[in-house]
Protein backbone atom coordinates (compact mmCIF):
# COMPACT_ATOMS: atom_id res chain seq x y z
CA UNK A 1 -1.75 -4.79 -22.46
CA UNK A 2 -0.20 -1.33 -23.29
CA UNK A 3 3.19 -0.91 -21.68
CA UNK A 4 3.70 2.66 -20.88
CA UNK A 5 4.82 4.36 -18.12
CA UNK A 6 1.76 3.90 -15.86
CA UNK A 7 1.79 -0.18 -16.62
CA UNK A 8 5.54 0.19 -15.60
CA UNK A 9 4.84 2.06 -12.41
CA UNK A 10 1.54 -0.29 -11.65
CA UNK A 11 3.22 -3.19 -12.18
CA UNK A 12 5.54 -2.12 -9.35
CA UNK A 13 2.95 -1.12 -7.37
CA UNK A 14 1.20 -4.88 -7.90
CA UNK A 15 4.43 -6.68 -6.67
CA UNK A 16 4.42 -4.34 -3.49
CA UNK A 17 1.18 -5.05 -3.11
CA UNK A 18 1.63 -8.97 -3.53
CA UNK A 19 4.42 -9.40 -1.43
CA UNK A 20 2.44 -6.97 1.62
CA UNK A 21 -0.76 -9.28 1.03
CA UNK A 22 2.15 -12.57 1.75
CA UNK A 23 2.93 -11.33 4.63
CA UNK A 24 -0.42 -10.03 6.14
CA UNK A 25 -1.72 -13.35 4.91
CA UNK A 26 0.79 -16.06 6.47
CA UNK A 27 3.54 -13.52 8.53
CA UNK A 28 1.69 -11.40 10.03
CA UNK A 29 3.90 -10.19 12.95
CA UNK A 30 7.08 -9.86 10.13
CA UNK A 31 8.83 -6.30 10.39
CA UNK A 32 8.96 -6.99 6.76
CA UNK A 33 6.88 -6.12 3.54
CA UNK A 34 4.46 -3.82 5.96
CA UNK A 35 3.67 -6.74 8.29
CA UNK A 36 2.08 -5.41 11.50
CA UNK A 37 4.88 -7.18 13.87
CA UNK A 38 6.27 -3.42 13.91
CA UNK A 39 3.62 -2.37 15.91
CA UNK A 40 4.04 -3.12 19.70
CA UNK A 41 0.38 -3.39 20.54
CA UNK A 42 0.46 -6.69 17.88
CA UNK A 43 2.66 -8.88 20.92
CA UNK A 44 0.31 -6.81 22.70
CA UNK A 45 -2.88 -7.99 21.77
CA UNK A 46 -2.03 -11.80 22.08
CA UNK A 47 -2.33 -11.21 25.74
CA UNK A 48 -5.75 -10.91 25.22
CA UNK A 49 -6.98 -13.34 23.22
CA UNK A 50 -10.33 -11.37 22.19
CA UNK A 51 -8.55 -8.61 21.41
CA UNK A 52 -6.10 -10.82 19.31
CA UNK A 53 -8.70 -12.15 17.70
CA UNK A 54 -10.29 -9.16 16.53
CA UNK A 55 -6.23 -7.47 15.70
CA UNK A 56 -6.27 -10.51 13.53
CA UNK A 57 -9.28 -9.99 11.82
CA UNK A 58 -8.73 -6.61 10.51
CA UNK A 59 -5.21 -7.56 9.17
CA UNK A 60 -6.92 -10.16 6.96
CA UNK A 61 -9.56 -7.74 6.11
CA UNK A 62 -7.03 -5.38 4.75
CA UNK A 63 -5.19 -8.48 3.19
CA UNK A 64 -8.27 -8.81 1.80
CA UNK A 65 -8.78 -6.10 0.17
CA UNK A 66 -5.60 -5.30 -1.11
CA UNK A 67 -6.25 -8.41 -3.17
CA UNK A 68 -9.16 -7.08 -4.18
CA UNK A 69 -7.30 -4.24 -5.52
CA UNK A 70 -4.67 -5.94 -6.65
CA UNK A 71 -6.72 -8.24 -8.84
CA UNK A 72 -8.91 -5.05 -10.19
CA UNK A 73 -5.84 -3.86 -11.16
CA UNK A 74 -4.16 -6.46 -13.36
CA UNK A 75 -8.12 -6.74 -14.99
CA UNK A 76 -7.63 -2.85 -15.60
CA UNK A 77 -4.19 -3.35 -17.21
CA UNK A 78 -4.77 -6.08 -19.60
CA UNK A 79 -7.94 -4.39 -21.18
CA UNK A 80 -7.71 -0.37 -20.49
CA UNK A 81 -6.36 1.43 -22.87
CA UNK A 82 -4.95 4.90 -23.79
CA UNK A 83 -7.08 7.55 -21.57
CA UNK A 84 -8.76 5.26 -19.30
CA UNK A 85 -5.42 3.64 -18.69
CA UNK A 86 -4.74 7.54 -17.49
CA UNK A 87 -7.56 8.10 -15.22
CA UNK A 88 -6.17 4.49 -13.68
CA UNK A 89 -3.28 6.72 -13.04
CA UNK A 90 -5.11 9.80 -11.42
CA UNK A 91 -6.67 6.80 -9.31
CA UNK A 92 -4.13 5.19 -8.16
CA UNK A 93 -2.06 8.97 -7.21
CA UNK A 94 -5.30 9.91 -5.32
CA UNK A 95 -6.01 6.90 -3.59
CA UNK A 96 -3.07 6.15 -2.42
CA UNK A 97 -2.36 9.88 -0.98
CA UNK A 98 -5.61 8.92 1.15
CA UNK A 99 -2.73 7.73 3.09
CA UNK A 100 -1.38 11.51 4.39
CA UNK A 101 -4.78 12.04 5.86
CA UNK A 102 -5.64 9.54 8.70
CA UNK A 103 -3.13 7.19 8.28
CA UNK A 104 0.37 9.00 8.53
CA UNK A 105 -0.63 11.08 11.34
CA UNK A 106 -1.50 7.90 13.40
CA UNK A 107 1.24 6.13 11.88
CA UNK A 108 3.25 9.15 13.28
CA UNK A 109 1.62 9.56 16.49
CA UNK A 110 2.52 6.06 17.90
CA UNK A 111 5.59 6.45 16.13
CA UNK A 112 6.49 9.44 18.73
CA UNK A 113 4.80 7.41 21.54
CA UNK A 114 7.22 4.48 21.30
CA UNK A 115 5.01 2.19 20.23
CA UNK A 116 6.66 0.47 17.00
CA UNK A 117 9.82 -0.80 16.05
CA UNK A 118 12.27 0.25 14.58
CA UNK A 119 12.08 4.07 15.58
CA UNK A 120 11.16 6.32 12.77
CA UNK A 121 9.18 3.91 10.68
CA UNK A 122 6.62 6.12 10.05
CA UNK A 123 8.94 8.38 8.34
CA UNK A 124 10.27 5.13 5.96
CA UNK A 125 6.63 4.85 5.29
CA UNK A 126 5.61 7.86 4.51
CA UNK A 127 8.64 8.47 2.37
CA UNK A 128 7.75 5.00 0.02
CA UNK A 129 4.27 6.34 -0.49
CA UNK A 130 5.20 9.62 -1.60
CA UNK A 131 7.52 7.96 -4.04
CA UNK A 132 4.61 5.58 -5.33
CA UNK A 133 2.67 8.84 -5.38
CA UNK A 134 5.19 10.94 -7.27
CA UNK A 135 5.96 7.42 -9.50
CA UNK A 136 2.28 7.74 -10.38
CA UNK A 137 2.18 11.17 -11.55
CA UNK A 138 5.48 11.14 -13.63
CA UNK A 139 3.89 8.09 -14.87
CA UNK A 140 0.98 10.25 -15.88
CA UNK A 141 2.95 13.37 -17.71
CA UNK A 142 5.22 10.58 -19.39
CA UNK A 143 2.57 8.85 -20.84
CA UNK A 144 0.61 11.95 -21.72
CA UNK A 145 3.60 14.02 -23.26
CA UNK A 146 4.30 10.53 -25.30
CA UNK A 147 1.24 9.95 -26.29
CA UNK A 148 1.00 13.01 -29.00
C-alpha cells in the first residue's frame, strides 16, 4: 500500500464509513454516526409496521452498500498504485458530490419542514461532505505536485 495523501484522506473516509455502516447496521434510530433516528418519519414509520418494515429495509440496503464500497476500497488501496491510485481520487471527489444533487436538497427540504432533529442538520451534513470533497481534491494536487 502507497501512503500518500489520497490513502491518508481514504483511510478517513473508510473509518466514517465503518462507523455509519455500525450504526445503520445495529443502531439504527442513533442521532449518531448518520443513523436515521434524526429523521422524524423513522418513530414515524414504526406506527405502521409495513411501512417500518420497508424504512428498515432500505437502511440495510444502504448499509449494504456502503460495505460494498467500503470493502472495494481497502482492495483498491492495498494494490493501486501511482495514477490509478489518482483516478481513485477523482472517484471518490465525484461520487461523493452526487450528494449536492438529490440528496442535500431533500436533506434540506425536510430540514425546513421540521421534520429532523436537531434543527439545521442538513447544514452539519452538507458541511462534512464538502470537507470529504475538498479532503479529496487536496488529496489529489498533493499527491500529484509530490509525485514529480
Amino acid at each position: 500500500m502507497t501512503l500518500n495523501a489520497i490513502t491518508i484522506v481514504t483511510i478517513a473516509f473508510l473509518i466514517m464509513e465503518a462507523s455509519n455502516i455500525i450504526t445503520l447496521y445495529f443502531f439504527p434510530g442513533s442521532k449518531f454516526a448518520n443513523g436515521v433516528g434524526v429523521f422524524k418519519a423513522w418513530e414515524k414509520s414504526k406506527q405502521d409496521p409495513e411501512l417500518h418494515d420497508f424504512v428498515s429495509y432500505l437502511v440495510n440496503w444502504v448499509a449494504g452498500t456502503k460495505l460494498i464500497i467500503i470493502l472495494l476500497l481497502i482492495v483498491i488501496l492495498l494494490t493501486t498504485r501511482g495514477q490509478s491510485l489518482v483516478f481513485t481520487g477523482i472517484a471518490m471527489a465525484v461520487s461523493i458530490a452526487s450528494f449536492f444533487w438529490r440528496l442535500f436538497p431533500l436533506i434540506r427540504k425536510m430540514d425546513r419542514n421540521d421534520q429532523i432533529e436537531p434543527k439545521n442538520y442538513s447544514a452539519t451534513l452538507g458541511w462534512m461532505i464538502l470537507f470529504f470533497i475538498a479532503s479529496f481534491v487536496a488529496a489529489i494536487v498533493i499527491t500529484l505536485v509530490t509525485a514529480k
